[in-house]
Protein backbone atom coordinates (compact mmCIF):
# COMPACT_ATOMS: atom_id res chain seq x y z
CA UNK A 1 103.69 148.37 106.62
CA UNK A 2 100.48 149.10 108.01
CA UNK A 3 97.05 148.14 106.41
CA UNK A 4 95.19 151.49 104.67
CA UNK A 5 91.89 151.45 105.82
CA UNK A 6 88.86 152.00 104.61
CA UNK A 7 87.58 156.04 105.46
CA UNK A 8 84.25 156.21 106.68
CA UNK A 9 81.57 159.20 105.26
CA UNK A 10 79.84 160.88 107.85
CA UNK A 11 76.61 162.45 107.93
CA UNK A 12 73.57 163.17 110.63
CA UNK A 13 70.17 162.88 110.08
CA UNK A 14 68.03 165.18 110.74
CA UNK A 15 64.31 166.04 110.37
CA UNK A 16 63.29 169.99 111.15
CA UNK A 17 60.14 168.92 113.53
CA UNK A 18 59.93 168.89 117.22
CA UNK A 19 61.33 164.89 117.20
CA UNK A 20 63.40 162.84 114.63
CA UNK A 21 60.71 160.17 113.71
CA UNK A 22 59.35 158.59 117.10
CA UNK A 23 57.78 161.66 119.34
CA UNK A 24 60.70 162.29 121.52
CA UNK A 25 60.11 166.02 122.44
CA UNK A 26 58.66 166.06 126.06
CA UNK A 27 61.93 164.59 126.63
CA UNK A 28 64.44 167.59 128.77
CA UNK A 29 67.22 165.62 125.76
CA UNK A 30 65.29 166.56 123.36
CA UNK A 31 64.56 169.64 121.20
CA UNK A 32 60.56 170.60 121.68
CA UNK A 33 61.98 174.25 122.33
CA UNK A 34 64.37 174.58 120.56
CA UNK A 35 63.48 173.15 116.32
CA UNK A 36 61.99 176.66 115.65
CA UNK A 37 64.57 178.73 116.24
CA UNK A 38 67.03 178.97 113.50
CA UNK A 39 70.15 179.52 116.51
CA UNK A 40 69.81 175.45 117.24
CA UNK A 41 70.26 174.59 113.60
CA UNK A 42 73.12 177.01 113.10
CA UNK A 43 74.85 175.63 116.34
CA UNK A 44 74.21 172.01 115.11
CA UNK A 45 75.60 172.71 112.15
CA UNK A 46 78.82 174.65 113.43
CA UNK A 47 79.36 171.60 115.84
CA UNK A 48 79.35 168.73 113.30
CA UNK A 49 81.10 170.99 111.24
CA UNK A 50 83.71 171.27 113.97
CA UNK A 51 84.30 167.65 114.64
CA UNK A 52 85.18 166.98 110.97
CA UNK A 53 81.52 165.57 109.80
CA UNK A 54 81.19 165.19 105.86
CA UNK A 55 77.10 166.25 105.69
CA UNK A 56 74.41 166.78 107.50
CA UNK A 57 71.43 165.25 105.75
CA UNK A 58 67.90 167.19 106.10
CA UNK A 59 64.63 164.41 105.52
CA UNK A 60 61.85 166.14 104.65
CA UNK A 61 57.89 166.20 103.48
CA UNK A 62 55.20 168.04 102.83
CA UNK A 63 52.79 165.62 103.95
CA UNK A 64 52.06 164.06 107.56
CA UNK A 65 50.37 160.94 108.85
CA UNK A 66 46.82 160.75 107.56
CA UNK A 67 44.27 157.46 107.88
CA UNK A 68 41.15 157.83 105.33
CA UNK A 69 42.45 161.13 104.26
CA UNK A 70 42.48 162.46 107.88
CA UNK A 71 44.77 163.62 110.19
CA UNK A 72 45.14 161.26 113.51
CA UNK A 73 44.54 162.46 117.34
CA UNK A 74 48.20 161.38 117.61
CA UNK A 75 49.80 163.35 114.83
CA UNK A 76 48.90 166.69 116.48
CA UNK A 77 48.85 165.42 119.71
CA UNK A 78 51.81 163.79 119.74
CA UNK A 79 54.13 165.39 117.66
CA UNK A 80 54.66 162.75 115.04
CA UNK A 81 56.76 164.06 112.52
CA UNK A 82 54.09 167.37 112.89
CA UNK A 83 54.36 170.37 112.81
CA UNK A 84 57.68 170.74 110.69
CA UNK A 85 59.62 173.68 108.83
CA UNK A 86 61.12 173.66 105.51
CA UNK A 87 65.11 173.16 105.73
CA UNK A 88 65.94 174.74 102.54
CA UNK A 89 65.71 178.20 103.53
CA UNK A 90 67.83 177.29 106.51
CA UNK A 91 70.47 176.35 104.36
CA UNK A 92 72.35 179.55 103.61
CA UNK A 93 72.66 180.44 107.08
CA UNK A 94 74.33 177.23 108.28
CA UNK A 95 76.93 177.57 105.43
CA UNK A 96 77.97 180.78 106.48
CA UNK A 97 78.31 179.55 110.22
CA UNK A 98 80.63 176.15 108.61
CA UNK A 99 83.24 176.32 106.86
CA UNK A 100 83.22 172.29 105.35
CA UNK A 101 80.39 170.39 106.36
CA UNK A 102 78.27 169.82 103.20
CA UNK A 103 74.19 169.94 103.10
CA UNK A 104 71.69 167.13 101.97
CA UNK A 105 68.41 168.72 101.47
CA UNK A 106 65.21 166.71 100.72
CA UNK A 107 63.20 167.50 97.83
CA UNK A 108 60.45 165.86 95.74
CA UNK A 109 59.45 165.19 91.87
CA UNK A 110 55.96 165.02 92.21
CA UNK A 111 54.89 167.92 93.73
CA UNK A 112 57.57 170.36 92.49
CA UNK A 113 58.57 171.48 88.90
CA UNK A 114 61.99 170.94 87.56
CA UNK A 115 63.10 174.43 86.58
CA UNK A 116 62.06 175.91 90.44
CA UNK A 117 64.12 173.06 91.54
CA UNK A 118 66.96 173.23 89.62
CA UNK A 119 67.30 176.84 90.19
CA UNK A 120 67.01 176.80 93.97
CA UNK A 121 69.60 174.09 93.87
CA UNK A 122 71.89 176.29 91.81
CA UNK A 123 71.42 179.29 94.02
CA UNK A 124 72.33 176.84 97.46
CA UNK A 125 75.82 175.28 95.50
CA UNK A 126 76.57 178.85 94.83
CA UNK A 127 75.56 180.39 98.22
CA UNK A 128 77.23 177.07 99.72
CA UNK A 129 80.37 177.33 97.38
CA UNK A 130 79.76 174.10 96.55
CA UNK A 131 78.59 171.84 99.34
CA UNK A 132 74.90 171.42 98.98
CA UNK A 133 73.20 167.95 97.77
CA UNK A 134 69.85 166.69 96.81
CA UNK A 135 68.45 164.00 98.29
CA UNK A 136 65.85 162.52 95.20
CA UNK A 137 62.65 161.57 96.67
CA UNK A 138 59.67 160.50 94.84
CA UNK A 139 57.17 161.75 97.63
CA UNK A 140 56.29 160.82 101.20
CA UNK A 141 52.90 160.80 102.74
CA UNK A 142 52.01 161.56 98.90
CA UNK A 143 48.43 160.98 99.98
CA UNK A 144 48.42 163.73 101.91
CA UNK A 145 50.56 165.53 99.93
CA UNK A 146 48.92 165.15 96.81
CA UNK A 147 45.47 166.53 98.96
CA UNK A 148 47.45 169.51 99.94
CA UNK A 149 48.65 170.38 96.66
CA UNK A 150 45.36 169.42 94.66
CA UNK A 151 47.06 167.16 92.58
CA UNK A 152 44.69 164.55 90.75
CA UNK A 153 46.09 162.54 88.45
CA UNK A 154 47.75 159.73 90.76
CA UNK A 155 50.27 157.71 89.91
CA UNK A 156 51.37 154.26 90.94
CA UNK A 157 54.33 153.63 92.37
CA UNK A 158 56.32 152.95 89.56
CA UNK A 159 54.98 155.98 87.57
CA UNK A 160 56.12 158.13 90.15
CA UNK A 161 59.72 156.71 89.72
CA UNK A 162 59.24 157.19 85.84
CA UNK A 163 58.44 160.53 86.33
CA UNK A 164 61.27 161.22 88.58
CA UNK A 165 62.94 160.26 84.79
CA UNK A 166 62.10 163.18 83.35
CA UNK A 167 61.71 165.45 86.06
CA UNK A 168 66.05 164.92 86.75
CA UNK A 169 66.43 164.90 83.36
CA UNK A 170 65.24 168.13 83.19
CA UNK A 171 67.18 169.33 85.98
CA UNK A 172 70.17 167.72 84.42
CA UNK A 173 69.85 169.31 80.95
CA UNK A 174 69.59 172.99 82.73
CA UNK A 175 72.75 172.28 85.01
CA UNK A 176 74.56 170.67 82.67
CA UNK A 177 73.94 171.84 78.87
CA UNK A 178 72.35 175.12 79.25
CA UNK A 179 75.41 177.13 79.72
CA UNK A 180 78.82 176.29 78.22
CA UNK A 181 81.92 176.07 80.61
CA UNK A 182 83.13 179.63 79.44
CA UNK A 183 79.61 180.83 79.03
CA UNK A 184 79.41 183.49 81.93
CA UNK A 185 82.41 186.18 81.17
CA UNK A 186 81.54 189.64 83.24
CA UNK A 187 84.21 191.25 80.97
CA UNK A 188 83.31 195.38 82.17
CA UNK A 189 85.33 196.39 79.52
CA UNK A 190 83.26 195.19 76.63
CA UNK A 191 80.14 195.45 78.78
CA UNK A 192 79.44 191.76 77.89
CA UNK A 193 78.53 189.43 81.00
CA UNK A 194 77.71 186.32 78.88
CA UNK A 195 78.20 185.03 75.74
CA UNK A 196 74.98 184.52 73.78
CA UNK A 197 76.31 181.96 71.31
CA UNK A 198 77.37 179.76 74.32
CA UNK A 199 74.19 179.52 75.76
CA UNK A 200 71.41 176.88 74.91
CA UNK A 201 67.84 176.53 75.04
CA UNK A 202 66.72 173.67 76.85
CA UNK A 203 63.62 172.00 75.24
CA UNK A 204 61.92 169.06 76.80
CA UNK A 205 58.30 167.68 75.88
CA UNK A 206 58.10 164.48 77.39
CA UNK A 207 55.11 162.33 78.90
CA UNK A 208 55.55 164.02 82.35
CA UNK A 209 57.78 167.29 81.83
CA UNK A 210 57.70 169.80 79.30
CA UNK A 211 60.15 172.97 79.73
CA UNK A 212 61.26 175.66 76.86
CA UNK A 213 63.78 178.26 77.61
CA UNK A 214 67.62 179.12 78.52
CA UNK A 215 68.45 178.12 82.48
CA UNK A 216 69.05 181.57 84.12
CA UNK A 217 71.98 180.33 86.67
CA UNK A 218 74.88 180.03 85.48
CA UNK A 219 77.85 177.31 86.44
CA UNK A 220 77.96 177.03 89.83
CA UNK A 221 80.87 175.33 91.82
CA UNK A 222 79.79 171.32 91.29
CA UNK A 223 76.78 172.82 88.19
CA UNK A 224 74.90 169.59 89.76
CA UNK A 225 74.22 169.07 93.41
CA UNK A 226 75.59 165.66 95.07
CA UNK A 227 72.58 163.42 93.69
CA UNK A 228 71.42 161.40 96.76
CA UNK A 229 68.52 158.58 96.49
CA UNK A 230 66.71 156.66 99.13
CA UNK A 231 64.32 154.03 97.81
CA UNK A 232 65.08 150.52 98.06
CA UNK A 233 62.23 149.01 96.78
CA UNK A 234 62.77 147.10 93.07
CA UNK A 235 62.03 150.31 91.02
CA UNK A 236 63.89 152.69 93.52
CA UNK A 237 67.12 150.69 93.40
CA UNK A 238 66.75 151.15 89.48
CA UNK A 239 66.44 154.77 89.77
CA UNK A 240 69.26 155.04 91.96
CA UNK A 241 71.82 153.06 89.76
CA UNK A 242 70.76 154.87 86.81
CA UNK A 243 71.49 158.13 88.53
CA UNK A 244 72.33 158.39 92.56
CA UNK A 245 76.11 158.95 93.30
CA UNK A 246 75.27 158.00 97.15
CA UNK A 247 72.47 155.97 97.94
CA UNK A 248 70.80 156.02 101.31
CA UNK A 249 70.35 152.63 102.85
CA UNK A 250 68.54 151.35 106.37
CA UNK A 251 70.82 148.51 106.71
CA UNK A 252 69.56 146.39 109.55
CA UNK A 253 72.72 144.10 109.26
CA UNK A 254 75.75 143.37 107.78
CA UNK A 255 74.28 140.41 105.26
CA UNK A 256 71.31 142.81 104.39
CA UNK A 257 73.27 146.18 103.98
CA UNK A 258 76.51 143.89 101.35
CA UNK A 259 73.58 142.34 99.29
CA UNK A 260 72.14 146.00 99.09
CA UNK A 261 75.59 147.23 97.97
CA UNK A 262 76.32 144.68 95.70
CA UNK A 263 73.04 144.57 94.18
CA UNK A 264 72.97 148.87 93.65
CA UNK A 265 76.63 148.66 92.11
CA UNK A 266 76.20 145.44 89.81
CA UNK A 267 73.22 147.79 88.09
CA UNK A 268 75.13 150.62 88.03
CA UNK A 269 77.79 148.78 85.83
CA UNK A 270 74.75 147.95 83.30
CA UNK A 271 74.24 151.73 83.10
CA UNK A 272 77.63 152.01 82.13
CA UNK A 273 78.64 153.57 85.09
CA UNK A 274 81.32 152.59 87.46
CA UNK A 275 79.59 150.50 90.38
CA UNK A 276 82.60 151.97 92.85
CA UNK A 277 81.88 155.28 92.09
CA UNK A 278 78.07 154.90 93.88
CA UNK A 279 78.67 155.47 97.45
CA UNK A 280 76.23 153.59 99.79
CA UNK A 281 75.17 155.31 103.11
CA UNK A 282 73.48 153.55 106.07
CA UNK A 283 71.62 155.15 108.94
CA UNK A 284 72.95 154.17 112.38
CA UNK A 285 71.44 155.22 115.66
CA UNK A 286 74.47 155.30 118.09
CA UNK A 287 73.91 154.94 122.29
CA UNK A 288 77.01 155.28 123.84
CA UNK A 289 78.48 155.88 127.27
CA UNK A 290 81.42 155.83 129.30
CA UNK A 291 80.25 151.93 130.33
CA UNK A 292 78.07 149.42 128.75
CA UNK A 293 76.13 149.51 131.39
CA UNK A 294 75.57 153.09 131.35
CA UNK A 295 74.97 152.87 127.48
CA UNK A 296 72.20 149.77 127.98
CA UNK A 297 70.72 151.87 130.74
CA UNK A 298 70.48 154.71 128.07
CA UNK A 299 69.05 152.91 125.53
CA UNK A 300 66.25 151.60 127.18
CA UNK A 301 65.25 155.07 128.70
CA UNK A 302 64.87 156.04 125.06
CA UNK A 303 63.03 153.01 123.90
CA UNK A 304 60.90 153.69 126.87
CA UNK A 305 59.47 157.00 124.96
CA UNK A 306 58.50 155.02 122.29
CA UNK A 307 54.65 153.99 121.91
CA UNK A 308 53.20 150.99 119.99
CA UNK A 309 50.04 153.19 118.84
CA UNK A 310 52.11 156.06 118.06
CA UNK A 311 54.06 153.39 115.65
CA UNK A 312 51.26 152.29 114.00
CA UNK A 313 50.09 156.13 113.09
CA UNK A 314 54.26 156.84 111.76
CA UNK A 315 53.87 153.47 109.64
CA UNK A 316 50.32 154.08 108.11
CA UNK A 317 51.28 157.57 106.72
CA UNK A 318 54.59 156.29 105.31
CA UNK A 319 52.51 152.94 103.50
CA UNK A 320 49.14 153.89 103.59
CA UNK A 321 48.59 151.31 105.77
CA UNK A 322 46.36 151.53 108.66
CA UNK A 323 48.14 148.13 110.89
CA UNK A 324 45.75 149.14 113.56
CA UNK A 325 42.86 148.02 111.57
CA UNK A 326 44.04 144.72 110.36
CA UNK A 327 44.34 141.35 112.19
CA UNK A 328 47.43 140.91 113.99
CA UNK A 329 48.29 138.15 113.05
CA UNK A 330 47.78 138.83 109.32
CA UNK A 331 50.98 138.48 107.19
CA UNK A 332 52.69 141.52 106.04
CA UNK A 333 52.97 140.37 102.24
CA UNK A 334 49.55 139.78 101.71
CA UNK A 335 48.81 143.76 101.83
CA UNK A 336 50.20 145.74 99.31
CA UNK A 337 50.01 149.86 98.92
CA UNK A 338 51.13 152.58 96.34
CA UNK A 339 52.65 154.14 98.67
CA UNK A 340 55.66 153.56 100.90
CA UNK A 341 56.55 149.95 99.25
CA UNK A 342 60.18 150.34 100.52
CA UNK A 343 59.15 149.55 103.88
CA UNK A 344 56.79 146.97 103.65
CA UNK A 345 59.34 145.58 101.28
CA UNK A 346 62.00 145.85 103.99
CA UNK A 347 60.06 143.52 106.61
CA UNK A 348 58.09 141.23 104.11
CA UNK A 349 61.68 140.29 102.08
CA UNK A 350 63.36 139.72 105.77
CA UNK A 351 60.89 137.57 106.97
CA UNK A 352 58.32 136.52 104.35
CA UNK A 353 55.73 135.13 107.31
CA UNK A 354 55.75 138.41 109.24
CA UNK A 355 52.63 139.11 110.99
CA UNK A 356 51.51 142.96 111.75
CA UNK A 357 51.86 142.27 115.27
CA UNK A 358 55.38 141.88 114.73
CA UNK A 359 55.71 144.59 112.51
CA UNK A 360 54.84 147.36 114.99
CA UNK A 361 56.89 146.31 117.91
CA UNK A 362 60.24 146.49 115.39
CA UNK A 363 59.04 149.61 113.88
CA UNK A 364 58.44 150.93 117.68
CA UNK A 365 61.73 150.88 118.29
CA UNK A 366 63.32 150.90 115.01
CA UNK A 367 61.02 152.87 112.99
CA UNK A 368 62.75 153.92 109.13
CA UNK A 369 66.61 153.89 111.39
CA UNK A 370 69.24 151.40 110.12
CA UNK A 371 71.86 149.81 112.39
CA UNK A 372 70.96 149.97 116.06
CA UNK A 373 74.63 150.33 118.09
CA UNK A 374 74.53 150.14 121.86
CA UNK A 375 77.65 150.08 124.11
CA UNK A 376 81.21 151.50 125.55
CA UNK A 377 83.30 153.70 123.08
CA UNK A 378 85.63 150.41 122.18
CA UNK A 379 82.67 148.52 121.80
CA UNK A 380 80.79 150.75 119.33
CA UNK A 381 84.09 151.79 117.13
CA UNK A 382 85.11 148.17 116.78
CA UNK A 383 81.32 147.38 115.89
CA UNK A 384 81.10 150.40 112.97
CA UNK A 385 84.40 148.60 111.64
CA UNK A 386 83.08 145.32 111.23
CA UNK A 387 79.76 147.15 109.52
CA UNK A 388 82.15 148.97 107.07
CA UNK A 389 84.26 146.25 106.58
CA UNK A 390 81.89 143.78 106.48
CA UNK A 391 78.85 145.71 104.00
CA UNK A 392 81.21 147.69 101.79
CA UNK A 393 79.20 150.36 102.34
CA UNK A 394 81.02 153.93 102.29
CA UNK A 395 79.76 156.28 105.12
CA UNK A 396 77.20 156.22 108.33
CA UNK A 397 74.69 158.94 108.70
CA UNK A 398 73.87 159.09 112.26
CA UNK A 399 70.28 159.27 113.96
CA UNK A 400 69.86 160.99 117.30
CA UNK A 401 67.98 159.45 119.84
CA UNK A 402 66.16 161.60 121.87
CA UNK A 403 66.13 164.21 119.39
CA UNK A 404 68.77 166.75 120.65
CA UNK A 405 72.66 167.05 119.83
CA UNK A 406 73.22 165.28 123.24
CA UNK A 407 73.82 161.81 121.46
CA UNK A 408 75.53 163.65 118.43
CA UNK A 409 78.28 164.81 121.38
CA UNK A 410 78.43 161.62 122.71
CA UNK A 411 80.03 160.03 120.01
CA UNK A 412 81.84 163.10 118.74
CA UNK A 413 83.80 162.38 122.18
CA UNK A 414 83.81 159.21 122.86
CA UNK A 415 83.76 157.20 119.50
CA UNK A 416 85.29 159.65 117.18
CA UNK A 417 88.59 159.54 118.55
CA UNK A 418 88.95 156.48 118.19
CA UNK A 419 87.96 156.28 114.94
CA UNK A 420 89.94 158.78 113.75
CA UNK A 421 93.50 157.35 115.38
CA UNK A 422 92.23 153.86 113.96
CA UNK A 423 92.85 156.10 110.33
CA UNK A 424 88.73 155.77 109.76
CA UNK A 425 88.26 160.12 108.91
CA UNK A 426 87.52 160.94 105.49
CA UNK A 427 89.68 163.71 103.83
CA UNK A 428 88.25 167.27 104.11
CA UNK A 429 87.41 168.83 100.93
CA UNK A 430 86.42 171.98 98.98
CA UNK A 431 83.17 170.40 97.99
CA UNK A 432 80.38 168.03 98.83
CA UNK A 433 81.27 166.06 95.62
CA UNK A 434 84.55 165.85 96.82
CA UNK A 435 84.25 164.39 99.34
CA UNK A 436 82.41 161.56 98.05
CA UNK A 437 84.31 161.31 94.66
CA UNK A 438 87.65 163.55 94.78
CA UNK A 439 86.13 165.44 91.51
CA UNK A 440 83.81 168.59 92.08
CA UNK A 441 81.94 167.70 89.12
CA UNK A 442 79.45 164.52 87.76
CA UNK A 443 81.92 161.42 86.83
CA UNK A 444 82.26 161.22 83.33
CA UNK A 445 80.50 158.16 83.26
CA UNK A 446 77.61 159.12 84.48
CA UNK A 447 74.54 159.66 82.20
CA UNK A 448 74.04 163.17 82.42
CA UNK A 449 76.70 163.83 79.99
CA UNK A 450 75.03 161.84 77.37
CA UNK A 451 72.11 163.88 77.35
CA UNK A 452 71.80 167.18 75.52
CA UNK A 453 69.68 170.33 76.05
CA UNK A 454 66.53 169.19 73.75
CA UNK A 455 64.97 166.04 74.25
CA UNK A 456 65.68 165.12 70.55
CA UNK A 457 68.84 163.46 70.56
CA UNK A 458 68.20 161.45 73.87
CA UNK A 459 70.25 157.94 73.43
CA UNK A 460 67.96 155.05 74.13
């Protein structure tokens, strides 16, 4: 009998600006022309879609590099993750071109209120029938951000992530305990659409949230979107195995990525939850050709883009760290920021004696990406085995390289294959919860379903 093996999840990252992290775009493989028009999303979408992909996962910010509270030459200049569109309102159009792929959209607790967010994630599950996710992000370039939004009352970094408490839990209480199962009944003949006695009144008045009233969508296919989470600093790993079902790693290697997963599902369990039921997601930047050779070749023309200044811009506006400014040879744990502590967290726990000249020339070339895959089609399936089999991770979300869906159609014919015959594909499914858990709606462990709609009877 042969051995069952593990499926892999599949997702691609994406970014709606002219590059995907690193400027890329005066590249003829990339997409300068073509990330405003909404055609090269839609035909994206329809390809991945095509080829059997589980997601495709939209990063996003309001904010952009800033040093001092200004904008660099480079940002502008250069195209570093600037200018950028909003990949939300994209979302209903790609659904309609797809028929399975799911959606990951990006979307913040600081900046946003919990009621607007819960309702435009209700609208997209119903609009997507069921296939949309939410990808829980405390901010990015909050600095910025919180300048563009006028917020002033800052918060550390771990405030943020207690805030993020109650802003989900807020979200949670309207998706799950506003509207009773057999709430909504459109019955024409007694002119009744819902029933008022199976409808509650959400009341929260906590530290950081404070909403009164009855949620006005009612159940949509999964009620809750697929809750994604992408910090890995101390706090952000707590957050996520109190409440992520997939959490969003930038494993580096296979020892990194299995202490990650390990580490996320043994907190789970202390939740209560199920640690198997918390999928774990690396990124993965794929270069692959017909020959190694050809693939090496390939690879360095892309790293070849990539420019140490422009680096050092990208990583001050994700810490708040301006590494152009410091000595070079000044250790990366001595400086410590607010902002953007899962990255400096990332290089100072690898290496504890990293100096900031160091720091750049990784982040050149690897920036925020996870594993870094270079070779034939043999070479790079047997590779994403051993990082599966070795990490216990779940599913890969792939990062182009030079920004276009040339590398994306690469390894949809080359790789895939492969894959697939080796009995890697995931099982299709009706929705995005589905495919990660085989139920369209929250586990029952999960703590949602020990809240209720006022904050009064909130177990401890």
């Amino acid at each position: 009998m042969s051995e069952t093996k593990k499926p892999i999840l599949l997702g691609a990252f994406e970014m709606m600006n002219p590059s995907n992290g690193m400027p890329t775009w005066t590249d003829p493989r990339g997409r300068g022309d073509d990330w405003d028009r909404l055609d090269y999303w839609v035909d994206l979408a329809a390809m991945l879609d095509e080829a059997g992909f589980d997601f495709l996962f939209f990063a996003d910010t309001y904010g952009y590099a800033t040093l001092e509270g200004r904008m660099p030459h480079e940002v502008a200049a250069h195209g570093i993750q600037f200018p950028a569109l909003d990949p939300m309102l994209a979302i209903p159009a790609l659904a309609r071109a797809t028929e399975n792929i799911g959606f990951v959209v990006t979307s913040p607790t600081t900046v946003e209120m919990p009621y607007a967010t819960a309702r435009r994630f209700a609208t997209l599950d119903r609009f997507t029938g069921g296939r949309i996710g939410w990808n829980i992000v405390t901010g990015s370039s909050q600095a910025t951000t919180d300048d563009l939004f006028g917020v002033t009352r800052k918060l550390t970094h771990d405030q943020r992530y207690d805030a993020a408490d109650d802003f989900l839990d807020t979200c949670l209480r309207f998706w799950e305990h506003s509207w009773d199962d057999d709430a909504e009944l459109r019955d024409r003949a007694r002119g009744l659409y819902a029933d008022p006695d199976k409808l509650h009144r959400v009341e929260v008045d906590g530290e950081y949230q404070r909403a009164h009233g009855v949620f006005a969508v009612p159940p949509t296919p999964q009620r809750t979107p697929v809750l994604f989470q992408a910090g890995t600093s101390d706090r952000g790993r707590a957050y996520a195995a109190r409440n992520a079902e997939a959490v969003f790693i930038q494993g580096q290697s296979i020892a990194s990525a299995a202490a990650h997963v390990a580490d996320i599902r043994a907190k789970a369990e202390t939740h209560g939850r199920d640690g198997a039921e918390v999928k774990v997601v690396s990124g993965m930047t794929v270069t692959v050709a017909p020959t190694t050779e050809q693939a090496k070749a390939l690879r360095a023309e892309y790293e070849a883009l990539l420019g140490l200044d422009d680096a050092a811009v990208m990583f001050a506006g994700i810490t708040g760290i301006d590494l152009t400014g410091v000595d070079p040879d000044t250790r990366l744990v001595d400086l410590r920021t607010d902002y953007g502590q899962t990255l400096v967290d990332r290089y100072a726990k690898n290496d504890p004696d990293v100096r900031v000249r160091g720091v750049l020339d990784q982040f050149r070339t690897k920036a925020i990406r996870g594993f870094q895959i270079t070779g034939d089609p043999v070479e790079v399936a047997d590779e994403i085995e051993a990082i599966i089999d070795g990490s216990g991770i779940d599913g890969l979300m792939l990062e182009p390289t030079f920004g276009g869906p040339d590398s994306y159609r690469a390894f949809i014919d080359l790789v895939l294959p492969i894959l697939v015959e080796r009995g890697r594909a995931s099982a299709p499914a009706d929705t995005l919860r589905e495919r990660f858990s085989g139920s369209p709606r929250l586990s029952p462990s999960h703590r949602a379903h020990r809240l209720t709609a006022t904050t009064a009877s909130v177990p401890a």
